[in-house]
N, C-alpha and C. Protein backbone atom coordinates (compact mmCIF):
# COMPACT_ATOMS: atom_id res chain seq x y z
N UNK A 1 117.13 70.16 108.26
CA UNK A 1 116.85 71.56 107.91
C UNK A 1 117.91 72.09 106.96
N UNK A 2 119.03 71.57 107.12
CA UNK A 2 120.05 71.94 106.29
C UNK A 2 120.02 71.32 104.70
N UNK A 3 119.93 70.21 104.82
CA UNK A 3 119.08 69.45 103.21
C UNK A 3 118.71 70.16 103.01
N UNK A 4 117.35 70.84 103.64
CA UNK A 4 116.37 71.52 103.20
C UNK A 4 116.33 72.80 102.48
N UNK A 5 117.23 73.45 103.15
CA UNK A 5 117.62 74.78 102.94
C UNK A 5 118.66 74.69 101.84
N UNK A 6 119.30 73.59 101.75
CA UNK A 6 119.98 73.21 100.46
C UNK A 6 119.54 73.26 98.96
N UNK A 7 118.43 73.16 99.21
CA UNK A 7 117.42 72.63 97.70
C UNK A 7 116.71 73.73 97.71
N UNK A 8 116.63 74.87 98.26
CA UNK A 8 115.73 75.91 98.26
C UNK A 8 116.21 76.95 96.61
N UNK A 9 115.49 76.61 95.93
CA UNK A 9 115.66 77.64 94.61
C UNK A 9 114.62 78.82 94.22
N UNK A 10 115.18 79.81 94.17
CA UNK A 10 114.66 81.21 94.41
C UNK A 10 113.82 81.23 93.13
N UNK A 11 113.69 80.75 92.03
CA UNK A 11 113.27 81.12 91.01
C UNK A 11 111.68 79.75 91.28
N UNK A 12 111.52 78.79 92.30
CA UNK A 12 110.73 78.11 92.52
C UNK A 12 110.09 78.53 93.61
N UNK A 13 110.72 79.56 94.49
CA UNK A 13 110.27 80.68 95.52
C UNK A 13 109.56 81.44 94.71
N UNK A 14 109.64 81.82 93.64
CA UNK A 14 108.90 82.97 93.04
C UNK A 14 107.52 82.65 92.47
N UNK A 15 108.03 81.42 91.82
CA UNK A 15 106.47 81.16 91.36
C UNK A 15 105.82 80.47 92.58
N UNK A 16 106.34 79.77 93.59
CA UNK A 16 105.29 79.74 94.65
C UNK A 16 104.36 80.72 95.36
N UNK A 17 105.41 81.81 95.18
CA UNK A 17 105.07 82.89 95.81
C UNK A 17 103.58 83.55 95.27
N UNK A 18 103.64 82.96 94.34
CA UNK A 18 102.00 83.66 93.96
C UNK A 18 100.93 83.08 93.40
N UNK A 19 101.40 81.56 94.35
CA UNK A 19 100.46 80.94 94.79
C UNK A 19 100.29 80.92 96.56
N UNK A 20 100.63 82.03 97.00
CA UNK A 20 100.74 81.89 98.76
C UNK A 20 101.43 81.16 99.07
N UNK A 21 102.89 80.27 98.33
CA UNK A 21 103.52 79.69 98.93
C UNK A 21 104.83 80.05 99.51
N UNK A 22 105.81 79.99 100.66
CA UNK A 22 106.80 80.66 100.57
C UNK A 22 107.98 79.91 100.96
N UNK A 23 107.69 78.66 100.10
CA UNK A 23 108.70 77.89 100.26
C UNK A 23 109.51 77.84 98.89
N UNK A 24 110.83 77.40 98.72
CA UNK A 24 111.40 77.21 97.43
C UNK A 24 111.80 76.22 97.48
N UNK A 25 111.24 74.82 97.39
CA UNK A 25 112.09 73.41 97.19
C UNK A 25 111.33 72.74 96.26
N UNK A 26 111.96 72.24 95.11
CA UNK A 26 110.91 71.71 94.03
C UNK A 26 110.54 70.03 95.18
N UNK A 27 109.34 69.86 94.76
CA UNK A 27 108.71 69.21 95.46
C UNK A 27 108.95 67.45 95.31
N UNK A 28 109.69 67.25 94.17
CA UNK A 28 109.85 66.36 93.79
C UNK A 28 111.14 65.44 94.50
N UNK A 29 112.20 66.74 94.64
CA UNK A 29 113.26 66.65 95.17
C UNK A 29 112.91 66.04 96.79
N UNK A 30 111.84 67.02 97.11
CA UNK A 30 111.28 67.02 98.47
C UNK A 30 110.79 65.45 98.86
N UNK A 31 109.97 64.91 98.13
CA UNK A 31 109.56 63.38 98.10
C UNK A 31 111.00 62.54 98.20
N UNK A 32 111.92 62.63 97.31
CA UNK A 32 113.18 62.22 97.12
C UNK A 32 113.72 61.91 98.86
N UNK A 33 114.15 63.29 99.25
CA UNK A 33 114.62 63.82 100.45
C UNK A 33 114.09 62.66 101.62
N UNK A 34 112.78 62.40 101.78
CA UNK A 34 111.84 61.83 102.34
C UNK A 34 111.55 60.12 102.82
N UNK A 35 111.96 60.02 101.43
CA UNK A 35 111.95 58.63 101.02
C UNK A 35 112.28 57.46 101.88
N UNK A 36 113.94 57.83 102.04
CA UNK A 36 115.33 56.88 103.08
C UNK A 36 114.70 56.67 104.59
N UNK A 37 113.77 58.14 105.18
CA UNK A 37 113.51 58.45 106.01
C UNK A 37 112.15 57.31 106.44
N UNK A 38 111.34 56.78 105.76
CA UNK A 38 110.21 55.95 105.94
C UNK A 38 109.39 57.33 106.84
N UNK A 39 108.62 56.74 107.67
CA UNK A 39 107.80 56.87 108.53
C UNK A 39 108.73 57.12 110.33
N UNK A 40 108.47 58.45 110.80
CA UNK A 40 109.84 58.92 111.76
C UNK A 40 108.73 59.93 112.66
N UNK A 41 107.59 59.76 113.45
CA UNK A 41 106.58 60.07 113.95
C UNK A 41 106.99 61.62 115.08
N UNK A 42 108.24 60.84 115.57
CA UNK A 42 108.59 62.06 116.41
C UNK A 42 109.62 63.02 115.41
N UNK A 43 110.19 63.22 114.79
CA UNK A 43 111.05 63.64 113.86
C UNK A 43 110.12 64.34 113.12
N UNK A 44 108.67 63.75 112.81
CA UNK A 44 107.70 64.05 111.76
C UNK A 44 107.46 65.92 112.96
N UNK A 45 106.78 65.48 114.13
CA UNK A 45 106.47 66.46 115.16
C UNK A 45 107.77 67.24 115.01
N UNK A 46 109.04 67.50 115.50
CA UNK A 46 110.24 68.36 115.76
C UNK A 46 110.35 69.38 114.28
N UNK A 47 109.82 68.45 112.78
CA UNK A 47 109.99 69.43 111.75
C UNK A 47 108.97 70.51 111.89
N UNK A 48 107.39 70.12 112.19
CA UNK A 48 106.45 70.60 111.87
C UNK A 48 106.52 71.85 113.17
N UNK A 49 107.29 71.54 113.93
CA UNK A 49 107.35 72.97 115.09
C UNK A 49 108.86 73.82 114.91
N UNK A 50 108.68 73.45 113.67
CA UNK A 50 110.17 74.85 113.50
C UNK A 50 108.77 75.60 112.90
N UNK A 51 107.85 75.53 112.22
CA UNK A 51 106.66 76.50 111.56
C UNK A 51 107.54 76.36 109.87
N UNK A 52 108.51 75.96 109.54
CA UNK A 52 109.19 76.30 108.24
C UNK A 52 108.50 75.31 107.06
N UNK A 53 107.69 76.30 105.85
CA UNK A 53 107.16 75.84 105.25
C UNK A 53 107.90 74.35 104.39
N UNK A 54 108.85 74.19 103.97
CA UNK A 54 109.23 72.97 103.30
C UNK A 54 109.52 71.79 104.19
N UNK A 55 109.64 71.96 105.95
CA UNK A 55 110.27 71.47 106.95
C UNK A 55 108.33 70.83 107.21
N UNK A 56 107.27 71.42 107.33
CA UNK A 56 105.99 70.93 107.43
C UNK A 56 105.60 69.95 105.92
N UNK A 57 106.29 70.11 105.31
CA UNK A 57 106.06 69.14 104.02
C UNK A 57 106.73 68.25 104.29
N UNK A 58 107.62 68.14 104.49
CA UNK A 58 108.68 67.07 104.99
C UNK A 58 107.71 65.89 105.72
N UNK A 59 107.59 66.86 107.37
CA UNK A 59 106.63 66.27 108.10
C UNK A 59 105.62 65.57 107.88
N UNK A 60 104.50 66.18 107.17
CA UNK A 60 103.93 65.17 106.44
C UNK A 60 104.07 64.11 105.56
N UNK A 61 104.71 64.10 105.04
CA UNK A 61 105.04 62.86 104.60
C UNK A 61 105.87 61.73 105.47
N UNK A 62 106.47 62.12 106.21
CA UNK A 62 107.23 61.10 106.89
C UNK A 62 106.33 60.93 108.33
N UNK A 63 105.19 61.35 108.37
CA UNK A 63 104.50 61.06 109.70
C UNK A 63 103.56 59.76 109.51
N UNK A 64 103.35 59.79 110.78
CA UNK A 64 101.54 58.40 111.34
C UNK A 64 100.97 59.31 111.11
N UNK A 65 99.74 58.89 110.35
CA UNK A 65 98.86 60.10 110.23
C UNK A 65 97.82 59.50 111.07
N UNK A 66 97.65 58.43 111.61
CA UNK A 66 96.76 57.76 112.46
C UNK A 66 96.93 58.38 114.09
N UNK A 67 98.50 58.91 113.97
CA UNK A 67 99.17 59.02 115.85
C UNK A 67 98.55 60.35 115.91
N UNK A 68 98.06 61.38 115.04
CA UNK A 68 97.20 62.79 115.70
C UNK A 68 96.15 62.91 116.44
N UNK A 69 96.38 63.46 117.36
CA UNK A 69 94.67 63.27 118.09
C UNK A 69 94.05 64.40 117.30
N UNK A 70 92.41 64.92 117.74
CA UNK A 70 91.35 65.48 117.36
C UNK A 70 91.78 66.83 116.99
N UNK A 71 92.65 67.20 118.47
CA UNK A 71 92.36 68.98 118.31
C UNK A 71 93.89 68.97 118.64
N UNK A 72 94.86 67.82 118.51
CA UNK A 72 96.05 68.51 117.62
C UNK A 72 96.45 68.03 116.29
N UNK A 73 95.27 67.75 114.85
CA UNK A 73 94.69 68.53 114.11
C UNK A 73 94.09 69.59 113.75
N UNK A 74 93.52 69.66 114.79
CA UNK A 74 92.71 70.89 114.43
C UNK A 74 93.52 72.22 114.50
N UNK A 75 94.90 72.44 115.56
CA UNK A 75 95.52 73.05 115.75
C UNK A 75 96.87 73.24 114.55
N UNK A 76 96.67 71.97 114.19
CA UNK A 76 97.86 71.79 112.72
C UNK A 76 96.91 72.71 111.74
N UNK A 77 96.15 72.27 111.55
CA UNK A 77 95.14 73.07 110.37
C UNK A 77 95.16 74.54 110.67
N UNK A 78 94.77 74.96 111.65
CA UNK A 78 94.55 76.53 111.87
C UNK A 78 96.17 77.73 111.81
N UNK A 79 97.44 76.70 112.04
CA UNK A 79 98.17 76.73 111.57
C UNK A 79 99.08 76.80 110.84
N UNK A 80 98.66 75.95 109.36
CA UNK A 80 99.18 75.48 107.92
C UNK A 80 99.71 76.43 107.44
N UNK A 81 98.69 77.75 107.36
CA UNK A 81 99.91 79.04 106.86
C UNK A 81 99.53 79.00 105.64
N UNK A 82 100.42 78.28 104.79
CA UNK A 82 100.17 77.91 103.22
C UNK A 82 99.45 77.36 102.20
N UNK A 83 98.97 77.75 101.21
CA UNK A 83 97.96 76.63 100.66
C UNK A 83 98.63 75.04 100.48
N UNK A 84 100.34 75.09 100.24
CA UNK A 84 100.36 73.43 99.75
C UNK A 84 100.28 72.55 101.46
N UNK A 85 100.97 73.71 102.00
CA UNK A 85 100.70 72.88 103.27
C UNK A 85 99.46 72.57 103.90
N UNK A 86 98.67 73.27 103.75
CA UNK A 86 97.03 73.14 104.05
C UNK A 86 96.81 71.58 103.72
N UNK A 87 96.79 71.98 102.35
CA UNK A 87 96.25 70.44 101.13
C UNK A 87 96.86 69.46 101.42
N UNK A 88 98.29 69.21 102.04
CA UNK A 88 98.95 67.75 102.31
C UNK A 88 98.50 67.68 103.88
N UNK A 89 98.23 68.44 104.47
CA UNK A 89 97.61 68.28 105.80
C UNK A 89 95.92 67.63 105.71
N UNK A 90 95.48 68.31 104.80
CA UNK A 90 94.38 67.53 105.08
C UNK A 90 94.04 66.40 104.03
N UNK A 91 94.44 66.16 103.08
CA UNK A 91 94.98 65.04 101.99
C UNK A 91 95.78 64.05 102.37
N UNK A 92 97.08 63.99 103.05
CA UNK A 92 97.51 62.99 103.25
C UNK A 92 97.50 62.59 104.87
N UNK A 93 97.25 63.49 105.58
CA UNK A 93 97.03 63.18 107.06
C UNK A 93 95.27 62.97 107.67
N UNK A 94 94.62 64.11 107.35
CA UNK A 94 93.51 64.15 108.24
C UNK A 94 92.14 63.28 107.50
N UNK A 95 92.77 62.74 105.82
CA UNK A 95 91.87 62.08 105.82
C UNK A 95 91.89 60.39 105.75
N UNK A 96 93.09 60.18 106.23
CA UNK A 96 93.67 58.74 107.35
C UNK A 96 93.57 58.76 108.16
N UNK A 97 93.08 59.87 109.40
CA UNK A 97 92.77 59.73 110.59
C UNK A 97 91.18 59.26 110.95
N UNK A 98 91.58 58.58 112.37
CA UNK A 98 90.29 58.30 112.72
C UNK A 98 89.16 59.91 113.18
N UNK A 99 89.50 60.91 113.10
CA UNK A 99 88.84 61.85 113.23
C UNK A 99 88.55 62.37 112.45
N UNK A 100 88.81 62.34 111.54
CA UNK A 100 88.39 62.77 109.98
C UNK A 100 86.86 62.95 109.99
N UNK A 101 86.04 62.37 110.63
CA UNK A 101 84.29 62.82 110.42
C UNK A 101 84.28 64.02 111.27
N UNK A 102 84.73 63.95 112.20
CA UNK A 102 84.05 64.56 113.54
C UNK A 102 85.10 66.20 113.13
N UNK A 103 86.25 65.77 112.31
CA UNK A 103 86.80 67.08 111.96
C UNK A 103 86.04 67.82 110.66
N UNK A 104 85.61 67.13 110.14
CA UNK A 104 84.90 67.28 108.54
C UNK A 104 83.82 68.27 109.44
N UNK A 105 82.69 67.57 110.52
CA UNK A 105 81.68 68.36 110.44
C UNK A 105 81.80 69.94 111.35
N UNK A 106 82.93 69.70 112.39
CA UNK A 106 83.34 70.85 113.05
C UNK A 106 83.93 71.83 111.77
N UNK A 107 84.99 71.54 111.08
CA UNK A 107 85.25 72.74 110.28
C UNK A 107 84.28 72.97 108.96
N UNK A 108 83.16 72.20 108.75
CA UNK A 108 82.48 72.36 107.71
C UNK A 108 81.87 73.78 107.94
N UNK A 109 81.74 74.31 109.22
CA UNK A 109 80.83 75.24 109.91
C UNK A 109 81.56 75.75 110.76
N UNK A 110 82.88 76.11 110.46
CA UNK A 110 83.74 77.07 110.72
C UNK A 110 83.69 78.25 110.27
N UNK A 111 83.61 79.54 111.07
CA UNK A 111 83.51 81.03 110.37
C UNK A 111 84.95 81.25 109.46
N UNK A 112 86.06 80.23 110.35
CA UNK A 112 87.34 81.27 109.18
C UNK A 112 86.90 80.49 107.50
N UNK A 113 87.12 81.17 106.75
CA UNK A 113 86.83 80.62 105.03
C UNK A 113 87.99 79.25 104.98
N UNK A 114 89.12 79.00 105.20
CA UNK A 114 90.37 78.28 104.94
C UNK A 114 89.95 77.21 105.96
N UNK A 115 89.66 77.66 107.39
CA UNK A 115 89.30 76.15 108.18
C UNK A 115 88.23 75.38 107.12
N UNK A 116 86.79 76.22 107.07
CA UNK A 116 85.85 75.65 106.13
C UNK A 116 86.18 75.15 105.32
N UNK A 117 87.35 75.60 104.91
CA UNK A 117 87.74 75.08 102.88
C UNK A 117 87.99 73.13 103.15
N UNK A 118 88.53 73.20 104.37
CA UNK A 118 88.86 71.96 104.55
C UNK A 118 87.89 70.97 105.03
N UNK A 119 87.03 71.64 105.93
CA UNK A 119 86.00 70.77 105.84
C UNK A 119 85.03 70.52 104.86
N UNK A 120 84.72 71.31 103.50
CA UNK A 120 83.81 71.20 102.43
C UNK A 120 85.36 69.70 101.39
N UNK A 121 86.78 69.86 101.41
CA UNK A 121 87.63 69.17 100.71
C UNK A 121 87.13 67.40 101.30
N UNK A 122 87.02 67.58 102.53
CA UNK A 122 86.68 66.14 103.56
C UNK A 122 85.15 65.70 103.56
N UNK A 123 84.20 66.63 103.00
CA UNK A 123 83.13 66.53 102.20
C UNK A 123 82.91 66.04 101.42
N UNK A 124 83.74 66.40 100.14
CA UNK A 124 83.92 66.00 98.67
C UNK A 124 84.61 64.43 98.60
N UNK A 125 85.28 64.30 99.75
CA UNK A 125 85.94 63.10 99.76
C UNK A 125 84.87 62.00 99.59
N UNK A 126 83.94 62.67 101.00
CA UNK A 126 82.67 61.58 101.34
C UNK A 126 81.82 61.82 100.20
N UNK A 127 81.68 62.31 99.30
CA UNK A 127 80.45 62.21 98.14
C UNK A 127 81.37 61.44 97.28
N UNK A 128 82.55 61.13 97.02
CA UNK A 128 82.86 60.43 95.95
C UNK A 128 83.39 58.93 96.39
N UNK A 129 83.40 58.91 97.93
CA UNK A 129 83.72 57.28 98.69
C UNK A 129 82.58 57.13 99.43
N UNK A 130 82.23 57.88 100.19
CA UNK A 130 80.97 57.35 101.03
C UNK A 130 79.78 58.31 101.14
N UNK A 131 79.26 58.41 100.46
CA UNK A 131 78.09 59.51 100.44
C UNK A 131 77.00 59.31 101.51
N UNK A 132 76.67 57.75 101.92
CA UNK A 132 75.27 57.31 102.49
C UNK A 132 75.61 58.16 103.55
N UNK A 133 74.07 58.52 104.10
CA UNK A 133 74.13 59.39 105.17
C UNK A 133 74.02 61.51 104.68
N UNK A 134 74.99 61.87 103.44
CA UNK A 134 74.84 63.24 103.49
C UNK A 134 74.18 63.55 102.75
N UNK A 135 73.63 64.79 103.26
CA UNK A 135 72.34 64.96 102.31
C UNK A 135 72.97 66.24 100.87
N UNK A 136 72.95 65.15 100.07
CA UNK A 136 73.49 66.14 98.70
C UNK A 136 72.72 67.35 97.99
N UNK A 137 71.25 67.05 98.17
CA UNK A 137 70.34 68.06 97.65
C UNK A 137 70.74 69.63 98.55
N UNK A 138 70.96 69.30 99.52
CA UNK A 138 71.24 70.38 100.74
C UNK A 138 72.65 71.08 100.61
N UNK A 139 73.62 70.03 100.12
CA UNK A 139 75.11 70.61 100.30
C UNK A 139 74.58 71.66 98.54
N UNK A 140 73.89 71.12 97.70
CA UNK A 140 73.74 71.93 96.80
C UNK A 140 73.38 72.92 97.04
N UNK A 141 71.95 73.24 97.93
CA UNK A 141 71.76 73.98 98.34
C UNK A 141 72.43 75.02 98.95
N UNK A 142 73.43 74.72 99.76
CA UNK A 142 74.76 76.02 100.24
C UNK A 142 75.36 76.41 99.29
N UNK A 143 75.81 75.25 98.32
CA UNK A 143 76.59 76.00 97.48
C UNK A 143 75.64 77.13 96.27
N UNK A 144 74.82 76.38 95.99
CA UNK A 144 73.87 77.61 95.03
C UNK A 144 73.88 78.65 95.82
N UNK A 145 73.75 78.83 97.02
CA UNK A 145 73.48 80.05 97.77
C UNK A 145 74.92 80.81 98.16
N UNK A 146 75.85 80.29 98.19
CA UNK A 146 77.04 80.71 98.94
C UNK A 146 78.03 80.85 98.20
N UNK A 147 78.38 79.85 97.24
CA UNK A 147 79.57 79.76 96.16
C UNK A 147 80.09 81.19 95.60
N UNK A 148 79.21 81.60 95.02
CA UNK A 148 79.70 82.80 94.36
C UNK A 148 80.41 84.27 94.90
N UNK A 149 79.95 83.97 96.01
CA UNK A 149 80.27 85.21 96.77
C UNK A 149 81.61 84.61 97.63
N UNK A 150 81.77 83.15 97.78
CA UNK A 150 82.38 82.94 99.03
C UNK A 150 83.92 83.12 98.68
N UNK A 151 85.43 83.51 99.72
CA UNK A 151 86.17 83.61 99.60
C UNK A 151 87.35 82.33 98.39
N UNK A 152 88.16 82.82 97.84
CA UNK A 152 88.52 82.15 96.98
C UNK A 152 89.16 80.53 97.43
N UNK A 153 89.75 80.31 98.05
CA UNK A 153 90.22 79.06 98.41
C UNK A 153 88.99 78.09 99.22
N UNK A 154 87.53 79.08 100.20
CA UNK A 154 86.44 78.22 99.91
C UNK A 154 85.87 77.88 98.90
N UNK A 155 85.76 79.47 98.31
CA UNK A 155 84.87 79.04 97.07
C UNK A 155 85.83 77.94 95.70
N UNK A 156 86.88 77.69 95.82
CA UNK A 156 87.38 76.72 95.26
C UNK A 156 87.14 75.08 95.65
N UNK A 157 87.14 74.98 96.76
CA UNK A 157 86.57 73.61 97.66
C UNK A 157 85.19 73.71 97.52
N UNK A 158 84.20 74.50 97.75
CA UNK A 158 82.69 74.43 96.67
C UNK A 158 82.45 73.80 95.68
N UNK A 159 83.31 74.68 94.83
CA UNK A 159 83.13 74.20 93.44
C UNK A 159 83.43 72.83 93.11
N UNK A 160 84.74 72.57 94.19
CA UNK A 160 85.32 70.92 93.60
C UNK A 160 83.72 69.60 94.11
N UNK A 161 83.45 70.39 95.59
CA UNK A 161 82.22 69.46 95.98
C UNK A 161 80.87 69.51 94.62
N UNK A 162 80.65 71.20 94.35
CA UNK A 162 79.78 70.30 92.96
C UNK A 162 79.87 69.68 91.84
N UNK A 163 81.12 69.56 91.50
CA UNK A 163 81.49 68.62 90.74
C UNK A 163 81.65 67.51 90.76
N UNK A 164 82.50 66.95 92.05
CA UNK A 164 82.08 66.02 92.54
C UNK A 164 80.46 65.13 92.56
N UNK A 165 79.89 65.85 93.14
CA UNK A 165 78.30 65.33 93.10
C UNK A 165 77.90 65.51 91.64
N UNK A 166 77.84 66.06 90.57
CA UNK A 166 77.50 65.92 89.90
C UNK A 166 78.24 64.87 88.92
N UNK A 167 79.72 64.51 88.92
CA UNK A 167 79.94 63.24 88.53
C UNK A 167 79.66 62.01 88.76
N UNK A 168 79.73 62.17 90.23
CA UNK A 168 78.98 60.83 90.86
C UNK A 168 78.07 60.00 90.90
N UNK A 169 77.38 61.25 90.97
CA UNK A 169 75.62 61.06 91.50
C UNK A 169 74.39 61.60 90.36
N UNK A 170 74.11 60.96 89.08
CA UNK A 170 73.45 61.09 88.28
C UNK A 170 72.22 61.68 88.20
N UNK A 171 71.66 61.14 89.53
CA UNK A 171 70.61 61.63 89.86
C UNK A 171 70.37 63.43 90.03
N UNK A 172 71.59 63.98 90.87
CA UNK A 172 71.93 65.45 90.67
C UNK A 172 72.43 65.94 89.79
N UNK A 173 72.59 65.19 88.62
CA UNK A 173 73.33 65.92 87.82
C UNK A 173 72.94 67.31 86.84
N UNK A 174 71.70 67.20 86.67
CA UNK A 174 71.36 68.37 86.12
C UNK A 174 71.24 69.58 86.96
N UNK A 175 71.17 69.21 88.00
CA UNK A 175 71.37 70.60 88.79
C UNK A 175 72.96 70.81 89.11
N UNK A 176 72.95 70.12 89.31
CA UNK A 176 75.05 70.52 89.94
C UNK A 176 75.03 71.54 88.20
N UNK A 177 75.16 70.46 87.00
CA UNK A 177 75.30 71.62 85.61
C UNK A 177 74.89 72.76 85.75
N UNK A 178 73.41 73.12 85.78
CA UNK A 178 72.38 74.23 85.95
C UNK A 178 73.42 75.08 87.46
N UNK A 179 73.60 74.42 88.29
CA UNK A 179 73.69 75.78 89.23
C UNK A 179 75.41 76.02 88.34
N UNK A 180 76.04 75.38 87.94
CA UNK A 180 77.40 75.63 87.44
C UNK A 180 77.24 76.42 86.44
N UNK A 181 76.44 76.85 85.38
CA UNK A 181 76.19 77.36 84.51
C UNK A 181 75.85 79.03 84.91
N UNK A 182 74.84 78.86 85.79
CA UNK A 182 74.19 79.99 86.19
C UNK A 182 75.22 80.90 87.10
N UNK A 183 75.98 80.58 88.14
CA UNK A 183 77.19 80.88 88.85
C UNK A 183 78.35 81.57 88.48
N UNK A 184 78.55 80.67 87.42
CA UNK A 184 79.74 80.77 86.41
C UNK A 184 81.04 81.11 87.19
N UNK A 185 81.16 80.17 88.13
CA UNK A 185 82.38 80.32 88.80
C UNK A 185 83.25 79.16 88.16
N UNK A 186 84.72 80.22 88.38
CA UNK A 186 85.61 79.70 87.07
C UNK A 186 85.70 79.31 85.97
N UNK A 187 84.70 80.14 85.25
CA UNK A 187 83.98 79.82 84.16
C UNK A 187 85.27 79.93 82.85
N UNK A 188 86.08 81.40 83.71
CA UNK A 188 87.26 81.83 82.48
C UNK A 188 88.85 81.71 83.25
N UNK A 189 88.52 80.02 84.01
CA UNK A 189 89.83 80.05 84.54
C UNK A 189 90.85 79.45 83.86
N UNK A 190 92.06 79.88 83.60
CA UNK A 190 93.04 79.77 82.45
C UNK A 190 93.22 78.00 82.92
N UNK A 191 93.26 77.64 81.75
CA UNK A 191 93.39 76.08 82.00
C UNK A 191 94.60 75.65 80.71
N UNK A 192 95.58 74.65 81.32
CA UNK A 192 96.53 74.35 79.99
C UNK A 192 96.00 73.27 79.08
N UNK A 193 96.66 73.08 78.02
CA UNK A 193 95.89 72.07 77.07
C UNK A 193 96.20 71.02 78.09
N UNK A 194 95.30 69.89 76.93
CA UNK A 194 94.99 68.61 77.99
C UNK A 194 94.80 68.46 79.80
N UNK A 195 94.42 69.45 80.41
CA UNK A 195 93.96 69.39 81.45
C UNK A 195 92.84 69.79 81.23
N UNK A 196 91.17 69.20 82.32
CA UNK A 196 90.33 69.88 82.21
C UNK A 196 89.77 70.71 83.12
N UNK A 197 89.24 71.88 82.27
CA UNK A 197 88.70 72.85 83.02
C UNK A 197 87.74 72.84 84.31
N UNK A 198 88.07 73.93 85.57
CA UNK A 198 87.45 73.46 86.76
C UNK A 198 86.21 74.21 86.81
N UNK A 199 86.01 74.61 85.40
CA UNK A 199 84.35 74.94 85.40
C UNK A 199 83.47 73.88 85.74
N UNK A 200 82.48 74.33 86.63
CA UNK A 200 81.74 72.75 86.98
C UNK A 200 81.46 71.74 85.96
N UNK A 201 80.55 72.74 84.92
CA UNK A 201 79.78 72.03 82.97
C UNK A 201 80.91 71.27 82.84
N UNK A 202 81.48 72.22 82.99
CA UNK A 202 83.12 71.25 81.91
C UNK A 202 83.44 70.08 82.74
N UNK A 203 83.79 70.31 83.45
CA UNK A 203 84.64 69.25 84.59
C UNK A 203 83.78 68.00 84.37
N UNK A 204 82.34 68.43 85.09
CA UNK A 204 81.38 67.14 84.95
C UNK A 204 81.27 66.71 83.85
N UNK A 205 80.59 67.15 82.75
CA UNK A 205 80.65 66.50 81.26
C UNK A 205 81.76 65.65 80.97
N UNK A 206 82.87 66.49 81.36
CA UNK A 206 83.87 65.76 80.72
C UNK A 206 84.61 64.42 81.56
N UNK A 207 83.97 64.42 82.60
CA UNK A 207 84.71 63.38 83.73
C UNK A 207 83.36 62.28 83.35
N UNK A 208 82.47 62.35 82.93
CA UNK A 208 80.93 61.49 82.94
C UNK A 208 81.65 60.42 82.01
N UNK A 209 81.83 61.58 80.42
CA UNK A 209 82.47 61.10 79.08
C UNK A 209 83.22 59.96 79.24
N UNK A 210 84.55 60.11 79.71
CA UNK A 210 85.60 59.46 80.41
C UNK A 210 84.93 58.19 80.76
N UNK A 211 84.38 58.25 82.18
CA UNK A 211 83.52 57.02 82.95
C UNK A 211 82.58 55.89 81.75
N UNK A 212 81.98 56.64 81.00
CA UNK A 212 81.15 55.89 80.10
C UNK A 212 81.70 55.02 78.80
N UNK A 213 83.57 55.46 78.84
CA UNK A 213 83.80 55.38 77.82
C UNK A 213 84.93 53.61 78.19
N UNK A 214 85.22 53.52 79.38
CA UNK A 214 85.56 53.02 80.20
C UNK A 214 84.69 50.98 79.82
C-alpha cells in the first residue's frame, strides 16, 4: 500500500477523475509494481478488501482468476466502484473463470445498468469466440430497441456487442450498419487520429477492411 501510495500522481488523479476514476497511479508503473509479485491469491484477496482503487488493480493482476467462486464475483462486481476497475474485473478475471456463462446470463438481465454493462461485455466476448448457441438476430433486437436510450457505460457495452456482430458475422451485417446508422450512437464521439471510431458504420467497415486485407 505504501508502493502504492508512492506512485500516486495528482495530475494522473485528475484526468482519471473524469473518467470516474479515483485513483492516481500511471498504470504502467502499476503492471511494473506487479510483476516480481507473480500470482499471490491470498495477498491478491487482503488488497482487494482495503476497497482502495489502485490496491484492486493490483489485485487483479496478481490473482487466480480460476480460485473465485460464483457469487464472490458477483459481489466483486457490484462492488468495483470504478470504471477501470470494473473492466479488469471482468476482462482479466471473470472471463477466465469457470462461471463466466452462468455470470454472463445472470447479469445480462440485471436491473442495475453497470452490473448489465458486464454481462452484455461477456456477451460480446461470446459473439466474437463462441457464438453457437446465442441468438444474434435477438441480441440485435434489444439493442435496436434499448441502445439509445440506455445509460452510458451500458449503452457503451451495446454498442461494442453490435459491432462486434456485425464484424463477425456477415450474415448480420447489414443490419448491425442500418441499426448503427439510424441510432447514431456515438456517432460524434471525439476520436484521435489513427484510432477508429466507436461509431458502429465506422468501427465495422473499417475492422471488415482490415480482415479482408489480411
Amino acid at each position: 500500500m505504501a508502493e502504492l501510495a508512492a506512485l500516486d500522481d495528482p495530475k494522473i488523479r485528475e484526468v482519471n477523475a473524469r473518467h470516474g476514476d479515483d485513483h492516481g497511479v500511471n498504470l504502467g508503473k502499476l503492471r511494473e509494481l506487479a510483476k516480481p509479485l507473480k500470482t499471490q491469491q491470498d495477498l491478491a484477496q487482503r488488497l482487494w478488501a482495503t476497497g482502495d482503487s489502485a490496491a484492486r488493480l493490483m489485485a487483479l493482476l496478481i490473482c487466480r482468476p480460476k480460485a473465485f467462486g460464483r457469487d464472490e464475483l458477483d459481489a466483486m462486481l457490484r462492488e468495483a466502484g470504478t470504471p477501470k476497475v470494473h473492466d479488469w474485473l471482468v476482462n482479466y478475471v471473470v472471463k477466465k473463470n469457470p462461471h463466466a456463462e452462468q455470470l454472463r446470463l445472470a447479469w445480462f438481465a440485471d436491473p442495475d445498468p453497470v452490473v448489465a454493462s458486464a454481462g452484455w461485455a461477456l456477451t460480446t466476448e461470446r459473439v466474437a469466440k463462441k457464438p453457437a448457441g446465442l441468438d444474434l438476430p435477438g441480441l440485435l433486437d434489444v439493442i435496436e430497441a434499448e441502445m439509445k436510450g440506455a445509460p452510458d457505460r451500458l449503452q457503451w457495452a451495446m454498442n461494442h456487442c453490435l459491432a462486434q456482430i456485425g464484424i463477425d458475422h456477415a450474415e448480420h451485417r447489414a443490419r448491425a450498419i442500418d441499426i448503427g446508422e439510424r441510432l447514431e450512437v456515438l456517432k460524434d464521439y471525439p476520436t484521435p487520429p489513427n484510432c477508429t471510431s466507436p461509431f458502429a458504420p465506422i468501427w465495422i467497415t473499417e475492422l471488415v477492411r482490415r480482415q479482408q486485407e489480411k
